[in-house]
N, C-alpha and C. Protein backbone atom coordinates (compact mmCIF):
# COMPACT_ATOMS: atom_id res chain seq x y z
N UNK A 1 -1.31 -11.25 -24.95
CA UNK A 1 -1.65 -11.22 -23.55
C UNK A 1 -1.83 -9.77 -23.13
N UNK A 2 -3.07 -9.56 -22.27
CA UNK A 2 -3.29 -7.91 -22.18
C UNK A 2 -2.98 -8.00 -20.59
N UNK A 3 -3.02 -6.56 -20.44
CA UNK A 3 -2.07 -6.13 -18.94
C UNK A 3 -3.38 -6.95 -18.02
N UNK A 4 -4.32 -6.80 -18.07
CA UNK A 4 -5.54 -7.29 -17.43
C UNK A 4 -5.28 -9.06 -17.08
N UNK A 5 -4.92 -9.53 -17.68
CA UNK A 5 -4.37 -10.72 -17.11
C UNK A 5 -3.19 -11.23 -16.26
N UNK A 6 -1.97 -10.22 -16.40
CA UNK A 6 -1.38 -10.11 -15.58
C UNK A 6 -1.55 -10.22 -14.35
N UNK A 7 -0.65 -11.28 -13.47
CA UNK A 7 -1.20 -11.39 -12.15
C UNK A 7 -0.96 -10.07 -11.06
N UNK A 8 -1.00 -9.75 -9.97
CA UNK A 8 -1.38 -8.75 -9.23
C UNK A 8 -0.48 -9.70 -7.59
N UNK A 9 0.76 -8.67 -7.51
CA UNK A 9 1.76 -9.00 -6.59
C UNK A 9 0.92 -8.43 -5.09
N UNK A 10 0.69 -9.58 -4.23
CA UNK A 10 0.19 -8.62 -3.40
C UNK A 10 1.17 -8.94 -1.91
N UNK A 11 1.06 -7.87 -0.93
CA UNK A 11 1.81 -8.56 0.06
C UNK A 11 0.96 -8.29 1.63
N UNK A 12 1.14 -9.04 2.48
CA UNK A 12 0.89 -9.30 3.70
C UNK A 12 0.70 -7.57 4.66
N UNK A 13 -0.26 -7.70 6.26
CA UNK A 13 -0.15 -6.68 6.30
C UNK A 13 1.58 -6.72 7.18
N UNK A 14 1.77 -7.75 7.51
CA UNK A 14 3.32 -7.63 8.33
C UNK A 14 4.20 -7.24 7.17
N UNK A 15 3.85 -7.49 6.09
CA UNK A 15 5.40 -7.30 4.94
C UNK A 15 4.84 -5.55 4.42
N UNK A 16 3.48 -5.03 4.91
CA UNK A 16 3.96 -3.41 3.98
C UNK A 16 4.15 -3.21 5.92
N UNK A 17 4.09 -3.65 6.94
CA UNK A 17 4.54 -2.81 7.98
C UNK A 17 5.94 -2.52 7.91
N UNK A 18 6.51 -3.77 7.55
CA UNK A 18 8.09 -3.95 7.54
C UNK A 18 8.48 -2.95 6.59
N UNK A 19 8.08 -3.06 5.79
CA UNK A 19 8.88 -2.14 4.40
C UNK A 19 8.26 -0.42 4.66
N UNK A 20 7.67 -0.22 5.25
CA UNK A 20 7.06 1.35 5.45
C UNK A 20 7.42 1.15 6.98
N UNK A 21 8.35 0.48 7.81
CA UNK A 21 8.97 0.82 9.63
C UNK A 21 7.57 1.09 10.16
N UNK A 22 6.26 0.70 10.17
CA UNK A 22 5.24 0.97 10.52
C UNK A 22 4.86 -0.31 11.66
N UNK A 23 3.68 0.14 12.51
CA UNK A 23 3.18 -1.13 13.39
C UNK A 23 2.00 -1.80 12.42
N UNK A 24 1.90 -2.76 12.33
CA UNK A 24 0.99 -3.96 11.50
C UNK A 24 -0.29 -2.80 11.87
N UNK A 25 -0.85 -2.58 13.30
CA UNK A 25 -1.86 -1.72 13.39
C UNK A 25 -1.93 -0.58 12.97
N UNK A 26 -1.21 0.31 12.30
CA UNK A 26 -1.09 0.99 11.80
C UNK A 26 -1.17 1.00 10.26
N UNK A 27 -0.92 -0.29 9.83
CA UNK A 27 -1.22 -0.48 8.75
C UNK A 27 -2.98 -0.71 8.38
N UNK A 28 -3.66 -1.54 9.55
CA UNK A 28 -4.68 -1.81 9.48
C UNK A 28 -5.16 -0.85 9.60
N UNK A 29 -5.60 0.07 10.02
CA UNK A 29 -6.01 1.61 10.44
C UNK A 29 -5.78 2.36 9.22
N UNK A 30 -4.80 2.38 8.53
CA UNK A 30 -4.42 2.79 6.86
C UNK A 30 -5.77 2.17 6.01
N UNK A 31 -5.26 1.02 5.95
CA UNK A 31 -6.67 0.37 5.43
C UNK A 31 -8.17 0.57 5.38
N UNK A 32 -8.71 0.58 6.70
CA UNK A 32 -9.58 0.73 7.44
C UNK A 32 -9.98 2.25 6.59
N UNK A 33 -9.47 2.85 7.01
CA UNK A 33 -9.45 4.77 6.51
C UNK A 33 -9.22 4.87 5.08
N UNK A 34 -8.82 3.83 4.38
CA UNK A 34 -9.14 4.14 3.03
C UNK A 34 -7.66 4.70 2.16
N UNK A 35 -6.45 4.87 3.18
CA UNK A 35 -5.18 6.07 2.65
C UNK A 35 -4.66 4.71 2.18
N UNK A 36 -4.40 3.65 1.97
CA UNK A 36 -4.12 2.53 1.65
C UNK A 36 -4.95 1.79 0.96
N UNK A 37 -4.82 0.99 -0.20
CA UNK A 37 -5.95 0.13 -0.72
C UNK A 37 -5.53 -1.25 -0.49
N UNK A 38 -6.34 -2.15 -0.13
CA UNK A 38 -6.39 -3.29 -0.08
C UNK A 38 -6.99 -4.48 -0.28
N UNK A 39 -7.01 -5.40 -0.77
CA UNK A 39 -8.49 -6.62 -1.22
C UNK A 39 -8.45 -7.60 0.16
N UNK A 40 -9.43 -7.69 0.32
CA UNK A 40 -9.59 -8.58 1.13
C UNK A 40 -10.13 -10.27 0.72
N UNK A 41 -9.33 -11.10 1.65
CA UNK A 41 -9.16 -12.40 1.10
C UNK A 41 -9.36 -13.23 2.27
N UNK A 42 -10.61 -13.41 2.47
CA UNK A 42 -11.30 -14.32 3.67
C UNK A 42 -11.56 -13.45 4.98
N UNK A 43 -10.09 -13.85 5.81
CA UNK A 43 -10.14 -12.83 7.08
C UNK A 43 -9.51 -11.96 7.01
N UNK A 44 -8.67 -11.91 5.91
CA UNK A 44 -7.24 -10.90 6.23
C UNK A 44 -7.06 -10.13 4.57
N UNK A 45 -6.41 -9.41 4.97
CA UNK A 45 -6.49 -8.42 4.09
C UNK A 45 -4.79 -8.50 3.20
N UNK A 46 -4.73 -8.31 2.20
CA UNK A 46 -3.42 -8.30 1.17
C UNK A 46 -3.11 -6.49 0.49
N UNK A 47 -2.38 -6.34 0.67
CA UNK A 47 -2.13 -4.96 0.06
C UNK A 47 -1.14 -5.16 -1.38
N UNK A 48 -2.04 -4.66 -2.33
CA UNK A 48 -1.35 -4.74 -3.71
C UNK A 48 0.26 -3.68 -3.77
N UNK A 49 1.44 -4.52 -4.67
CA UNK A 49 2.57 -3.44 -4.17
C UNK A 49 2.59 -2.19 -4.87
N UNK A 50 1.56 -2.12 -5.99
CA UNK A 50 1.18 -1.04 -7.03
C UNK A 50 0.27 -0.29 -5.71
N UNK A 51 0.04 -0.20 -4.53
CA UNK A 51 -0.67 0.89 -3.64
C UNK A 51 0.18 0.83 -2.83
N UNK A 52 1.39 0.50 -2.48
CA UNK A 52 2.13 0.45 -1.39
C UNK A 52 3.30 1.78 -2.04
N UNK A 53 3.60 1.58 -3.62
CA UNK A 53 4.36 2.10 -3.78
C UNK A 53 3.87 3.82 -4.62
N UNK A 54 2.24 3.57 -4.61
CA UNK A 54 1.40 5.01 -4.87
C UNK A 54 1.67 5.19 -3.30
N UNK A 55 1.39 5.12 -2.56
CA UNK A 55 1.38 5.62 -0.89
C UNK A 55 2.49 6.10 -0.57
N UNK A 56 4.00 5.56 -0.99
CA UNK A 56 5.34 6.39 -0.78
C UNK A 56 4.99 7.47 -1.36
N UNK A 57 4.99 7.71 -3.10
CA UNK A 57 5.32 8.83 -3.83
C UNK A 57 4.70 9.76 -3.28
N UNK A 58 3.32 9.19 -3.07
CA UNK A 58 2.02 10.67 -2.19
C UNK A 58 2.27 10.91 -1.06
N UNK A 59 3.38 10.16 -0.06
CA UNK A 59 3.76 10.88 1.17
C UNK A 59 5.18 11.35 0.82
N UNK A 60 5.68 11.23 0.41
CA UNK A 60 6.83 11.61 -0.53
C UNK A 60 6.94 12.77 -0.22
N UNK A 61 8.17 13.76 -0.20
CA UNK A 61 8.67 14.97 0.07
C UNK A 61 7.37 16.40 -1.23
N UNK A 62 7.09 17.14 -0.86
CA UNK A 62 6.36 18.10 -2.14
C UNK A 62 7.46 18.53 -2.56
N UNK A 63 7.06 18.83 -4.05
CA UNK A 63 8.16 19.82 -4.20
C UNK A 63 8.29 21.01 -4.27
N UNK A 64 10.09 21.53 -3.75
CA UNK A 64 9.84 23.25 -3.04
C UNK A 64 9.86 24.21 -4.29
N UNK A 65 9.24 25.11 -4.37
CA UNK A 65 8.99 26.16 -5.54
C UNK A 65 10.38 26.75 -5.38
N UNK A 66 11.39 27.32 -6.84
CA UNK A 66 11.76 28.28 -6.47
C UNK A 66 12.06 29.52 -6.39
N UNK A 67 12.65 30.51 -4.87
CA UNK A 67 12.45 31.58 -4.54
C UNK A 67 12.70 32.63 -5.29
């Protein structure tokens, strides 16, 4: 079985608002703009948790050089 068949966890836009303390519109607007990836599935849109959890690390703290 290759990774390509593996199914693809996706979640709601109320469940990445909840888990990122965000407003649902704010999520959509993420989307919309592209800083979020998402498939769309009729009317509504699903956010894969493999881009929910690239979107933490890349807002994620940088790291500080040191002095």
């Amino acid at each position: 079985m290759s990774i390509a068949n593996l199914p693809t966890a996706y979640l709601t836009i109320a469940e990445v608002a909840a888990a990122l303390r965000l407003s649902k519109m704010t999520v959509y607007r993420m989307v919309r703009a592209g800083t979020l990836a998402a498939d769309r599935f009729g009317k509504s849109y699903r956010v894969p948790e493999s881009a929910v959890e690239e979107y933490i690390r890349a807002s994620g703290n940088p790291t500080t050089e040191d002095p």
